[in-house]
PDB file of N, CA and C in Angstrom:
ATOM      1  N   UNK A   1      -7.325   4.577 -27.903  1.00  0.00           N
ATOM      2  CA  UNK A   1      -6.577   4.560 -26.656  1.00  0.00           C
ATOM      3  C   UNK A   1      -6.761   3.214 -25.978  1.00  0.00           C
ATOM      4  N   UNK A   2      -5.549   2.220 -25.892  1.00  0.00           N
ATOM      5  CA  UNK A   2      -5.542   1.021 -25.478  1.00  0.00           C
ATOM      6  C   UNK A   2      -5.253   1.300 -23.753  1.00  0.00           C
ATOM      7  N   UNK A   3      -6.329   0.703 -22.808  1.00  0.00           N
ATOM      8  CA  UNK A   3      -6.139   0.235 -21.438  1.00  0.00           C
ATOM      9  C   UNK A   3      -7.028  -0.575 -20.674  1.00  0.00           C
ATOM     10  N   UNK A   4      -7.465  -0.768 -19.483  1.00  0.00           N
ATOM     11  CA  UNK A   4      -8.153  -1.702 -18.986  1.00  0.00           C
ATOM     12  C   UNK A   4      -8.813  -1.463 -17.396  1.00  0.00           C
ATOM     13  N   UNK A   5      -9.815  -1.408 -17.238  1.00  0.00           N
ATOM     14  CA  UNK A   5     -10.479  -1.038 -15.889  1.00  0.00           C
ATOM     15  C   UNK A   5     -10.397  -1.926 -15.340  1.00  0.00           C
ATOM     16  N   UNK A   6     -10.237  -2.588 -13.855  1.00  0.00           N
ATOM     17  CA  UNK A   6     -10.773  -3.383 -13.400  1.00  0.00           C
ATOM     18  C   UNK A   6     -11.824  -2.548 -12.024  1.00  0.00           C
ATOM     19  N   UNK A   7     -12.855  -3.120 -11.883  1.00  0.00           N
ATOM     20  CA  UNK A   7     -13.853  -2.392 -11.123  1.00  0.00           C
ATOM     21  C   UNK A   7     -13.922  -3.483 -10.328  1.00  0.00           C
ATOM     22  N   UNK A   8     -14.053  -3.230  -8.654  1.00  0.00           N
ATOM     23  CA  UNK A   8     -14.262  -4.351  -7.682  1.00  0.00           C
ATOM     24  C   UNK A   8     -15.651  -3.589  -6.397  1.00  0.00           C
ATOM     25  N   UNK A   9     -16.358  -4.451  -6.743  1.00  0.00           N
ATOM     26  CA  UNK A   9     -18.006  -3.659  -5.694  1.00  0.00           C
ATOM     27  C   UNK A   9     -17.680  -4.575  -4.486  1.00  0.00           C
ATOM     28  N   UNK A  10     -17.436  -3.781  -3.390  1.00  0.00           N
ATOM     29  CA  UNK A  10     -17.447  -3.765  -2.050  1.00  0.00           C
ATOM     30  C   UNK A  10     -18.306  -4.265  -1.213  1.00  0.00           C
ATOM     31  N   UNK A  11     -18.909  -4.666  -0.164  1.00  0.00           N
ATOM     32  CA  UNK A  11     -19.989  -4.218   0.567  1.00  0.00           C
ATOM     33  C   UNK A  11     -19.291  -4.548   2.001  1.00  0.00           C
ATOM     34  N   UNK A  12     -19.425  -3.621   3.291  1.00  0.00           N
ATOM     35  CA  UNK A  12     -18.894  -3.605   4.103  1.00  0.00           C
ATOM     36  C   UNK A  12     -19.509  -2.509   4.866  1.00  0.00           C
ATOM     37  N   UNK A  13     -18.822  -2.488   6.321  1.00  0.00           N
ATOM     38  CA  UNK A  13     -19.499  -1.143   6.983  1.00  0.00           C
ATOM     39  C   UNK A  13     -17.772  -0.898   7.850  1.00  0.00           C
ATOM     40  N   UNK A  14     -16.536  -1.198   7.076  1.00  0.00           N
ATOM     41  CA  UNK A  14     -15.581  -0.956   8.021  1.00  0.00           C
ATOM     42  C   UNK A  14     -14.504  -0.204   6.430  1.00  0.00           C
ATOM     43  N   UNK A  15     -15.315   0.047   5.632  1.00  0.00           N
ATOM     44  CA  UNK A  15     -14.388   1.408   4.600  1.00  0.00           C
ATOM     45  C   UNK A  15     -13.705   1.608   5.186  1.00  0.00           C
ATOM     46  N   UNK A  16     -13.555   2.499   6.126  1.00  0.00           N
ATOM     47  CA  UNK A  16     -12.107   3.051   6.764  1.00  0.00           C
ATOM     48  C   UNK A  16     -10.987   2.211   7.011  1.00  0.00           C
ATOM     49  N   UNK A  17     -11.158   1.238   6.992  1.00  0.00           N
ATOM     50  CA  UNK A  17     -10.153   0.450   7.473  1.00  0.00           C
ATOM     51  C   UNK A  17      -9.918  -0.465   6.140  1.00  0.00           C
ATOM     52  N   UNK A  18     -10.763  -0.603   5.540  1.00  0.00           N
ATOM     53  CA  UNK A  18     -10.550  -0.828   3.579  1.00  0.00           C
ATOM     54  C   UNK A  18      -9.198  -0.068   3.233  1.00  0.00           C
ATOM     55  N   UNK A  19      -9.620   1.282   3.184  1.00  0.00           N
ATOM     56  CA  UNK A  19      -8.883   2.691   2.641  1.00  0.00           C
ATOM     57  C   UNK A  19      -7.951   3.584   3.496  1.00  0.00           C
ATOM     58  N   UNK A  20      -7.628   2.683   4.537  1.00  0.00           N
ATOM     59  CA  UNK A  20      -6.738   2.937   5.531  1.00  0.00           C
ATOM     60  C   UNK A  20      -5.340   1.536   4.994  1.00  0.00           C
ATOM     61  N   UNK A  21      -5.890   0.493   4.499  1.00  0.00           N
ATOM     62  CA  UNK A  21      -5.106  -0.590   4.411  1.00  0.00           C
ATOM     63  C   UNK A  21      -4.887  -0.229   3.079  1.00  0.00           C
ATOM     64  N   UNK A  22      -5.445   0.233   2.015  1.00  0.00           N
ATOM     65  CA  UNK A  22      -5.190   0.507   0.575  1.00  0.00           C
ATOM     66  C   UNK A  22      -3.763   1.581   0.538  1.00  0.00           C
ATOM     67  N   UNK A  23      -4.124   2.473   0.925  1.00  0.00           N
ATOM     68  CA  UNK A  23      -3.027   3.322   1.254  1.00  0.00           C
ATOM     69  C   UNK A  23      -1.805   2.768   1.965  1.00  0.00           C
ATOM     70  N   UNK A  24      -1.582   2.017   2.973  1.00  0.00           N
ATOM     71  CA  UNK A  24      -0.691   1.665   3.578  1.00  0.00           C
ATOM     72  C   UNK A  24       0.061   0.849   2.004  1.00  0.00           C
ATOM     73  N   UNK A  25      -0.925   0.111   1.616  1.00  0.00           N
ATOM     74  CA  UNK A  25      -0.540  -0.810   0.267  1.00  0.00           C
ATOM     75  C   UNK A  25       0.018   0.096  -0.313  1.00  0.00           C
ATOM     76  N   UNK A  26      -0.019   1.160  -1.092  1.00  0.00           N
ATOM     77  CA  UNK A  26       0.337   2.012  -1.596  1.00  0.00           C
ATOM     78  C   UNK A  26       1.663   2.670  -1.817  1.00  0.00           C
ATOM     79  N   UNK A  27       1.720   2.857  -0.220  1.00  0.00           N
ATOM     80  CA  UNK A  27       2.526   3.513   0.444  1.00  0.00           C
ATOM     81  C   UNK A  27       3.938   2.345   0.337  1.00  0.00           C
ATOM     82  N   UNK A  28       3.829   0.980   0.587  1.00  0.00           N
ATOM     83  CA  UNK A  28       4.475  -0.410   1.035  1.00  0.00           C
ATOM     84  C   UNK A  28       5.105  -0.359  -0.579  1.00  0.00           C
ATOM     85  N   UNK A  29       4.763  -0.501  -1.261  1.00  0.00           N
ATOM     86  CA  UNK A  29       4.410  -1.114  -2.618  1.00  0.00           C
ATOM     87  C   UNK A  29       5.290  -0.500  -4.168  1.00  0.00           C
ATOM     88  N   UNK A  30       4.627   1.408  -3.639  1.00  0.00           N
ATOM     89  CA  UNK A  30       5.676   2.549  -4.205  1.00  0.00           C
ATOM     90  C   UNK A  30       5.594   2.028  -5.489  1.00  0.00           C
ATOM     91  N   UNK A  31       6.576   2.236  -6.033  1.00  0.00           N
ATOM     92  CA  UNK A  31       7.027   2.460  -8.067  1.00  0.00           C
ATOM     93  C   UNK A  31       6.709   0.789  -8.132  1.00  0.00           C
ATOM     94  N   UNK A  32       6.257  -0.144  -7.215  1.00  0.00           N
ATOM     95  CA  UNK A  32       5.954  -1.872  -7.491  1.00  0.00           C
ATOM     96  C   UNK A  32       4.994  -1.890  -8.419  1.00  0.00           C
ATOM     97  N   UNK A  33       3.427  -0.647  -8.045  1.00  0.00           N
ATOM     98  CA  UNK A  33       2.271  -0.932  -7.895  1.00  0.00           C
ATOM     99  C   UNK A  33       2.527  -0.948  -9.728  1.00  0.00           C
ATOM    100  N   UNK A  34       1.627  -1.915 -10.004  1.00  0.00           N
ATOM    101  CA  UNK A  34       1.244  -1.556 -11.969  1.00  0.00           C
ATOM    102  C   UNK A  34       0.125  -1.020 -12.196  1.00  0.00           C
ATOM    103  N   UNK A  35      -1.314  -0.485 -11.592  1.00  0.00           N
ATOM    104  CA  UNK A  35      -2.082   0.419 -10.949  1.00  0.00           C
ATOM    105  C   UNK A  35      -1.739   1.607 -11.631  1.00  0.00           C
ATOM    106  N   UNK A  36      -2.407   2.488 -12.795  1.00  0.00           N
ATOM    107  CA  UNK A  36      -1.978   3.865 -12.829  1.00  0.00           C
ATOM    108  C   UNK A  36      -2.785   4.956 -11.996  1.00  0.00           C
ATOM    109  N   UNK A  37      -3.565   4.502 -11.791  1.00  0.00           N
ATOM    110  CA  UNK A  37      -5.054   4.947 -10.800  1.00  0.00           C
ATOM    111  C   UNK A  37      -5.760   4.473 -10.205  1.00  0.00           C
ATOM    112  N   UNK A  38      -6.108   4.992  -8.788  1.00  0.00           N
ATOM    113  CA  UNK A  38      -7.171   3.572  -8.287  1.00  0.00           C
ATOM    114  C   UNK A  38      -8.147   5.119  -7.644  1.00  0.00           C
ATOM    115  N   UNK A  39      -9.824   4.922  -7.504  1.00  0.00           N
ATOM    116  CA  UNK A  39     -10.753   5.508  -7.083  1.00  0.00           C
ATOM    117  C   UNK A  39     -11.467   5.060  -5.963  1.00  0.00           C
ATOM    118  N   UNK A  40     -11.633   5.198  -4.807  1.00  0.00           N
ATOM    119  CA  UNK A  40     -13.247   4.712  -3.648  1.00  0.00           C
ATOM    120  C   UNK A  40     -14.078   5.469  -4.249  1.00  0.00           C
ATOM    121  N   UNK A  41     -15.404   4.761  -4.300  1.00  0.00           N
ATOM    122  CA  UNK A  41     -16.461   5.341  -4.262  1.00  0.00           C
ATOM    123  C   UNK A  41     -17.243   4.849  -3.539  1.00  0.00           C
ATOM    124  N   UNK A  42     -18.740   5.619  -3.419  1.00  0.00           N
ATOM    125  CA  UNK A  42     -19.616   5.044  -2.357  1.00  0.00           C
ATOM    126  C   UNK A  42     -20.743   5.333  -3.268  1.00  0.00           C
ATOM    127  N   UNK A  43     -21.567   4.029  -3.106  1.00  0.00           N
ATOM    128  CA  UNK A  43     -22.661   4.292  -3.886  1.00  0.00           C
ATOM    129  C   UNK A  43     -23.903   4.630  -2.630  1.00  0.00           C
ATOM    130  N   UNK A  44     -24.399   5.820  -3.415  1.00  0.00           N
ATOM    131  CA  UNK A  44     -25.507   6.632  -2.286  1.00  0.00           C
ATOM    132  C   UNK A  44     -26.641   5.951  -2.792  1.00  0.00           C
ATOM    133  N   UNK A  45     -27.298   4.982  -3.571  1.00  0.00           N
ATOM    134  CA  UNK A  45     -28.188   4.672  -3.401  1.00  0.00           C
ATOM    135  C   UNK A  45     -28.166   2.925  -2.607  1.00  0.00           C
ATOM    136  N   UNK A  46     -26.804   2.509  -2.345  1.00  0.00           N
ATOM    137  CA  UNK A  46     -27.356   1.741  -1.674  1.00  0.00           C
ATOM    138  C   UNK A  46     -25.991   1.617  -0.128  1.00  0.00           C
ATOM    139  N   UNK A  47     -26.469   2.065   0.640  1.00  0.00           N
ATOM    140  CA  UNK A  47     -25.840   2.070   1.596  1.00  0.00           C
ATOM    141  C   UNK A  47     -24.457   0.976   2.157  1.00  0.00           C
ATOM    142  N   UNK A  48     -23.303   1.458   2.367  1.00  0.00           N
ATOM    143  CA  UNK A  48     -22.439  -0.040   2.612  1.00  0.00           C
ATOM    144  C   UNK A  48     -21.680  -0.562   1.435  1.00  0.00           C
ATOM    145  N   UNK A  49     -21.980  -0.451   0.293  1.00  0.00           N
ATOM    146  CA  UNK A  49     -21.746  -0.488  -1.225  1.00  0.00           C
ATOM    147  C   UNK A  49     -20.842   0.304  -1.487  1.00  0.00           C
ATOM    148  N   UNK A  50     -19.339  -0.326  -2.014  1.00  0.00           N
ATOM    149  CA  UNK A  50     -18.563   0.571  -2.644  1.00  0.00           C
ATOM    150  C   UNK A  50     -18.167   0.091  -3.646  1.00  0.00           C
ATOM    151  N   UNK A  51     -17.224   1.176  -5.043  1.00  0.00           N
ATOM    152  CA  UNK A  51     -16.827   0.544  -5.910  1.00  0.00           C
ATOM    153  C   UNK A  51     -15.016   1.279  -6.379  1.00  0.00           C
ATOM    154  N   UNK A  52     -14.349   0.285  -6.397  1.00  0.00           N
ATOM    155  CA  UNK A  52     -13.064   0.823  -6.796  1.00  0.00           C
ATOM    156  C   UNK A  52     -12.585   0.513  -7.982  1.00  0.00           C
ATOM    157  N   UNK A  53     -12.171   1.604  -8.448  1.00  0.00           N
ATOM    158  CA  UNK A  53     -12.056   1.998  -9.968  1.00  0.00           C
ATOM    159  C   UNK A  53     -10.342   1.394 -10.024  1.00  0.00           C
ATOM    160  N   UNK A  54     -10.001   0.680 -10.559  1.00  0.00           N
ATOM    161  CA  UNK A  54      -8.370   0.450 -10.849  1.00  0.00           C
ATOM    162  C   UNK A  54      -8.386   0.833 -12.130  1.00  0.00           C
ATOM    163  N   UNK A  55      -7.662   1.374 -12.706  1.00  0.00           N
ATOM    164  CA  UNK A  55      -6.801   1.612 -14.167  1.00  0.00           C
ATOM    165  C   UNK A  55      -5.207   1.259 -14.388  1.00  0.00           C
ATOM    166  N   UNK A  56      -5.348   0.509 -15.529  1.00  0.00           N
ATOM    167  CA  UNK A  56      -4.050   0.220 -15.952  1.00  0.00           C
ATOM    168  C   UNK A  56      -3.924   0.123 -17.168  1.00  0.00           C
ATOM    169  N   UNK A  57      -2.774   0.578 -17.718  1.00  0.00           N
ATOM    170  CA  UNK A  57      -1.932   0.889 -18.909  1.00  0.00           C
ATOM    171  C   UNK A  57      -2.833  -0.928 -19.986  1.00  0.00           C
ATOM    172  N   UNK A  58      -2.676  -1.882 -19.646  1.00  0.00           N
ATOM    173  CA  UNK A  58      -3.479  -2.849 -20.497  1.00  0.00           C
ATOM    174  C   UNK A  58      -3.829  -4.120 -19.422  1.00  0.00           C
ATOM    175  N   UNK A  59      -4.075  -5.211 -20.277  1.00  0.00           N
ATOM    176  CA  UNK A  59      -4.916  -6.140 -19.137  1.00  0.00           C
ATOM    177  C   UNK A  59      -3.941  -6.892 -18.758  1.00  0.00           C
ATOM    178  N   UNK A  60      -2.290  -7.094 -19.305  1.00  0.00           N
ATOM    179  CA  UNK A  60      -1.600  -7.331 -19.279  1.00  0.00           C
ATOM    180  C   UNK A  60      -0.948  -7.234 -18.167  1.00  0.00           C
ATOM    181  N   UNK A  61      -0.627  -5.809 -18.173  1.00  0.00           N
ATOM    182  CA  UNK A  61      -0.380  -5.158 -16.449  1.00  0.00           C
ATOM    183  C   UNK A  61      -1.042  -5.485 -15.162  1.00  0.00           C
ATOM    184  N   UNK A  62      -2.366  -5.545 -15.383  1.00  0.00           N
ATOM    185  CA  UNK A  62      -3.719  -6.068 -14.604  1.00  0.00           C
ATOM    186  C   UNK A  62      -3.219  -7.512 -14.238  1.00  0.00           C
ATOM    187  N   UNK A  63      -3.039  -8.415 -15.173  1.00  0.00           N
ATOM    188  CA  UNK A  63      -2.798  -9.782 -14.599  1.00  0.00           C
ATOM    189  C   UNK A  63      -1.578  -9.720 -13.743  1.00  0.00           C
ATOM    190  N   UNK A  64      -0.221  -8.783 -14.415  1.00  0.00           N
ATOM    191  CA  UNK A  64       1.113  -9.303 -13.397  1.00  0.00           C
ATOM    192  C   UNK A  64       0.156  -8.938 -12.170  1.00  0.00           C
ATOM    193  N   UNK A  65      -0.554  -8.045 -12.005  1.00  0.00           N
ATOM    194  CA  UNK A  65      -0.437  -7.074 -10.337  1.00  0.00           C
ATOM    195  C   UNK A  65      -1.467  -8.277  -9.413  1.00  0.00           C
ATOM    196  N   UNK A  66      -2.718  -8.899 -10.713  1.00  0.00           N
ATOM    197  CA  UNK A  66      -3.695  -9.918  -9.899  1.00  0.00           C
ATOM    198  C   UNK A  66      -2.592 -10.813  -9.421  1.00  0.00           C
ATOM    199  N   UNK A  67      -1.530 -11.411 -10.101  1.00  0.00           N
ATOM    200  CA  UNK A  67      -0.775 -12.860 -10.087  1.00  0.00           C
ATOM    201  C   UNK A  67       0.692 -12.185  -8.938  1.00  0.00           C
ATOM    202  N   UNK A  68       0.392 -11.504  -8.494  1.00  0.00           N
ATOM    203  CA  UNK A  68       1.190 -10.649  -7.532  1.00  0.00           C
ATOM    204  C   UNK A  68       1.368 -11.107  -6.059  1.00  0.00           C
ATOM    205  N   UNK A  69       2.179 -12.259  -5.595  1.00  0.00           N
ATOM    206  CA  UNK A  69       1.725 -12.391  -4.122  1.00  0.00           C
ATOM    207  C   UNK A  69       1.552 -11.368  -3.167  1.00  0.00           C
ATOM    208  N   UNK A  70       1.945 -10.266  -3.553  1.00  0.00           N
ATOM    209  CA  UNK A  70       1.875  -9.059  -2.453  1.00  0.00           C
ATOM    210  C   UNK A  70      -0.109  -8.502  -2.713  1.00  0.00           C
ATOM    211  N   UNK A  71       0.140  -8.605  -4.019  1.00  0.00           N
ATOM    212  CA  UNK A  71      -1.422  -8.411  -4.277  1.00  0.00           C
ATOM    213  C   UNK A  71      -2.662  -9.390  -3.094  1.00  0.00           C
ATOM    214  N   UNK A  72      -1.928 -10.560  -3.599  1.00  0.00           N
ATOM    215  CA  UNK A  72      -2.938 -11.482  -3.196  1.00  0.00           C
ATOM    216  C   UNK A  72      -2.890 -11.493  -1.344  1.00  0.00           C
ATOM    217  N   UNK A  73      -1.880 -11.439  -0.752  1.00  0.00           N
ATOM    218  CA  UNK A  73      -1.649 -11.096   0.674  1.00  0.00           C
ATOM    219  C   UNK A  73      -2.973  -9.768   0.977  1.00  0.00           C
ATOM    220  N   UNK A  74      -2.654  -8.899   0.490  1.00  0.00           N
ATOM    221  CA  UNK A  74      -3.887  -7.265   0.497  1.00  0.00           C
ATOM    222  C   UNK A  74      -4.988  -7.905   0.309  1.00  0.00           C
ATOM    223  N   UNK A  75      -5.501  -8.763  -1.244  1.00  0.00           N
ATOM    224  CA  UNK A  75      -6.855  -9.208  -0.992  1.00  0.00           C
ATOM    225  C   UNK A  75      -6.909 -10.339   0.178  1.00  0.00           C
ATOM    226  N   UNK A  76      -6.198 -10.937   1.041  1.00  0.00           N
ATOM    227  CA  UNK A  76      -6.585 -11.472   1.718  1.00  0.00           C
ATOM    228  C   UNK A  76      -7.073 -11.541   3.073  1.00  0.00           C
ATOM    229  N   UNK A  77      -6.294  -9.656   3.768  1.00  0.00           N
ATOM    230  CA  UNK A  77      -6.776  -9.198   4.321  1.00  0.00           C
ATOM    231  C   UNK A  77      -7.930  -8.092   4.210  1.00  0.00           C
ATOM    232  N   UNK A  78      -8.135  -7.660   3.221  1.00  0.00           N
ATOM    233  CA  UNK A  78      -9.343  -6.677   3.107  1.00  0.00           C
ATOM    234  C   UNK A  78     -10.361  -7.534   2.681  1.00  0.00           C
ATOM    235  N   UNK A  79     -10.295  -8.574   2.145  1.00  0.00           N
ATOM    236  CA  UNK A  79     -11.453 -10.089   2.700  1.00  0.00           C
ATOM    237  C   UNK A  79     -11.840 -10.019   3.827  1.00  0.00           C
ATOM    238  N   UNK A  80     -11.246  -9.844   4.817  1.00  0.00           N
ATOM    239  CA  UNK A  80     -11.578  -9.694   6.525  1.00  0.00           C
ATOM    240  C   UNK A  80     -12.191  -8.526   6.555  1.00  0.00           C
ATOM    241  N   UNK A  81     -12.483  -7.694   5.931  1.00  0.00           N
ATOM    242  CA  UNK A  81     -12.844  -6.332   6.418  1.00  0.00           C
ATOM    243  C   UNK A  81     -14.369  -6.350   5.549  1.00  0.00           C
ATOM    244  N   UNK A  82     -14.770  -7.369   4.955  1.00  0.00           N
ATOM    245  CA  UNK A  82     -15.928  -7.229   3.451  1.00  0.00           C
ATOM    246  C   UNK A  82     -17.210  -8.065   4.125  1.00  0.00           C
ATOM    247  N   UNK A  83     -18.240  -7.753   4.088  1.00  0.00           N
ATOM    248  CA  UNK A  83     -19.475  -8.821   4.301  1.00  0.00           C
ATOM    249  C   UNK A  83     -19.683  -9.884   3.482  1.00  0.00           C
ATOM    250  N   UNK A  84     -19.149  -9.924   2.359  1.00  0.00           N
ATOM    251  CA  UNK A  84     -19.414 -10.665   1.390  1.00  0.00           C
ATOM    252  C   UNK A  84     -18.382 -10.491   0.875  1.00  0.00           C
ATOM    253  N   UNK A  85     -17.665 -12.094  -0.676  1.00  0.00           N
ATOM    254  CA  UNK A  85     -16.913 -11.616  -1.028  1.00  0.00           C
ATOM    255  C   UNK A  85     -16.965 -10.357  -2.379  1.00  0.00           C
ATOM    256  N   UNK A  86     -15.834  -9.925  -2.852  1.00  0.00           N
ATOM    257  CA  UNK A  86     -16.130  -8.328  -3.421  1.00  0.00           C
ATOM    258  C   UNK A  86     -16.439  -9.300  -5.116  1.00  0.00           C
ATOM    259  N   UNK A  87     -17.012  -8.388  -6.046  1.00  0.00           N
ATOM    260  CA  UNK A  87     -17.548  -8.588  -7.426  1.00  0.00           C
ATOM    261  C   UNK A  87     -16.822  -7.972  -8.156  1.00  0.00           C
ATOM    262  N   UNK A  88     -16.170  -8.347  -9.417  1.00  0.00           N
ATOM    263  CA  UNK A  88     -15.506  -8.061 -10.206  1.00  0.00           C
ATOM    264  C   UNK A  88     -15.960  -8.199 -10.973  1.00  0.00           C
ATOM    265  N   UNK A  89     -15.502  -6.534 -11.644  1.00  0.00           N
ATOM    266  CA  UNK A  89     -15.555  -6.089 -13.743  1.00  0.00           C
ATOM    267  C   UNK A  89     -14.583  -5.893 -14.031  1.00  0.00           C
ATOM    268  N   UNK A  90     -14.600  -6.696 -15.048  1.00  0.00           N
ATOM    269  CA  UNK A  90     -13.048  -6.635 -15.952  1.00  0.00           C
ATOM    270  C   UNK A  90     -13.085  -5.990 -17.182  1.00  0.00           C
ATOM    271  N   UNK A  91     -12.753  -4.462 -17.792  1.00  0.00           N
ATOM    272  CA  UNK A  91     -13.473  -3.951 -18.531  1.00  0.00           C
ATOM    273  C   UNK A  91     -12.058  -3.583 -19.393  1.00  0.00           C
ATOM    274  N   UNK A  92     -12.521  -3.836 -20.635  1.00  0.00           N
ATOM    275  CA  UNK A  92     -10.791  -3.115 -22.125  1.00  0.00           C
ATOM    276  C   UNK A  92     -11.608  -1.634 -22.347  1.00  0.00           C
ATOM    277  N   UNK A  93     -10.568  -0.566 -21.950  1.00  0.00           N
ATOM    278  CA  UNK A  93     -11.235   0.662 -22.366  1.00  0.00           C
ATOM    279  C   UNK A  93     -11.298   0.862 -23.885  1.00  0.00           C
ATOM    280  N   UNK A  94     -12.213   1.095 -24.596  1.00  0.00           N
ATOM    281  CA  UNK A  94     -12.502   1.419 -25.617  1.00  0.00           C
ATOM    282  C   UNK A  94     -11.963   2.881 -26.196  1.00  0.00           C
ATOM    283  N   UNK A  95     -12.733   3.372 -25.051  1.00  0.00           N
ATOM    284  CA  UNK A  95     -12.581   5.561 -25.682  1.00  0.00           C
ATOM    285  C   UNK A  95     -12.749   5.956 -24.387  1.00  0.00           C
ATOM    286  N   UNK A  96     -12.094   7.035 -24.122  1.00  0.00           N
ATOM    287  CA  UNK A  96     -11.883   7.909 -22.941  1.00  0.00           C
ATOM    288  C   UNK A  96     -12.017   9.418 -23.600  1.00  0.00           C
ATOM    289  N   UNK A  97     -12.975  10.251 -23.658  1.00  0.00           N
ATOM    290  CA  UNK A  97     -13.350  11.347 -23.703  1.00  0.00           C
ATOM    291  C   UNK A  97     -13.163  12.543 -22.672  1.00  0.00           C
ATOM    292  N   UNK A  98     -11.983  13.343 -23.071  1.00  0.00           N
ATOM    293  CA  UNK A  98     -11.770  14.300 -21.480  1.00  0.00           C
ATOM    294  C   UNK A  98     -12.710  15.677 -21.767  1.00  0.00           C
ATOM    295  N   UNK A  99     -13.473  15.722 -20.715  1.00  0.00           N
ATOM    296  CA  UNK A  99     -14.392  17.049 -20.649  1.00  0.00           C
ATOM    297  C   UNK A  99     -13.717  18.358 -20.334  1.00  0.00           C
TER     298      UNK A  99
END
């Protein structure tokens, strides 16, 4: 099964307004997004720490959406919302096992 994660670690104390602006993106963006899935998470062992799961069909897709000025406009405001800037994994899914 050919696809591609991109994972981006957060750190911030204004999430809501992260995942208040993600959605609006979302919402703005419609049948645009190349995104087949996107996840928040919060990591409980370290407070402030989040990580968002993107999935896409290949890495291919991943680059139009990075090389995306609408993309790059979103990261430039949820930059304003981050303590630091965010960390990126760029991952080729190998195997996906459904439980």
């Amino acid at each position: 099964m050919a696809g591609f994660v991109q994972i981006m670690e957060l750190k911030t104390s204004r999430i809501d307004e992260v995942e208040a602006m993600s959605k609006k993106m979302q919402e703005e963006r419609g049948d645009t997004l190349l995104a087949t899935k996107g996840t928040v998470t919060a990591d409980r062992d370290r407070p402030g720490y989040y990580l968002v799961i993107v999935e896409f069909d290949s890495y291919e897709e991943a680059m139009k959406n990075s090389n995306d000025p609408a993309t790059s406009k979103y990261a430039e405001q949820m930059g304003a919302l981050l303590e630091q800037p965010p960390k990126f994994y760029n991952l080729d899914v190998r195997l996906v096992m459904e439980m």
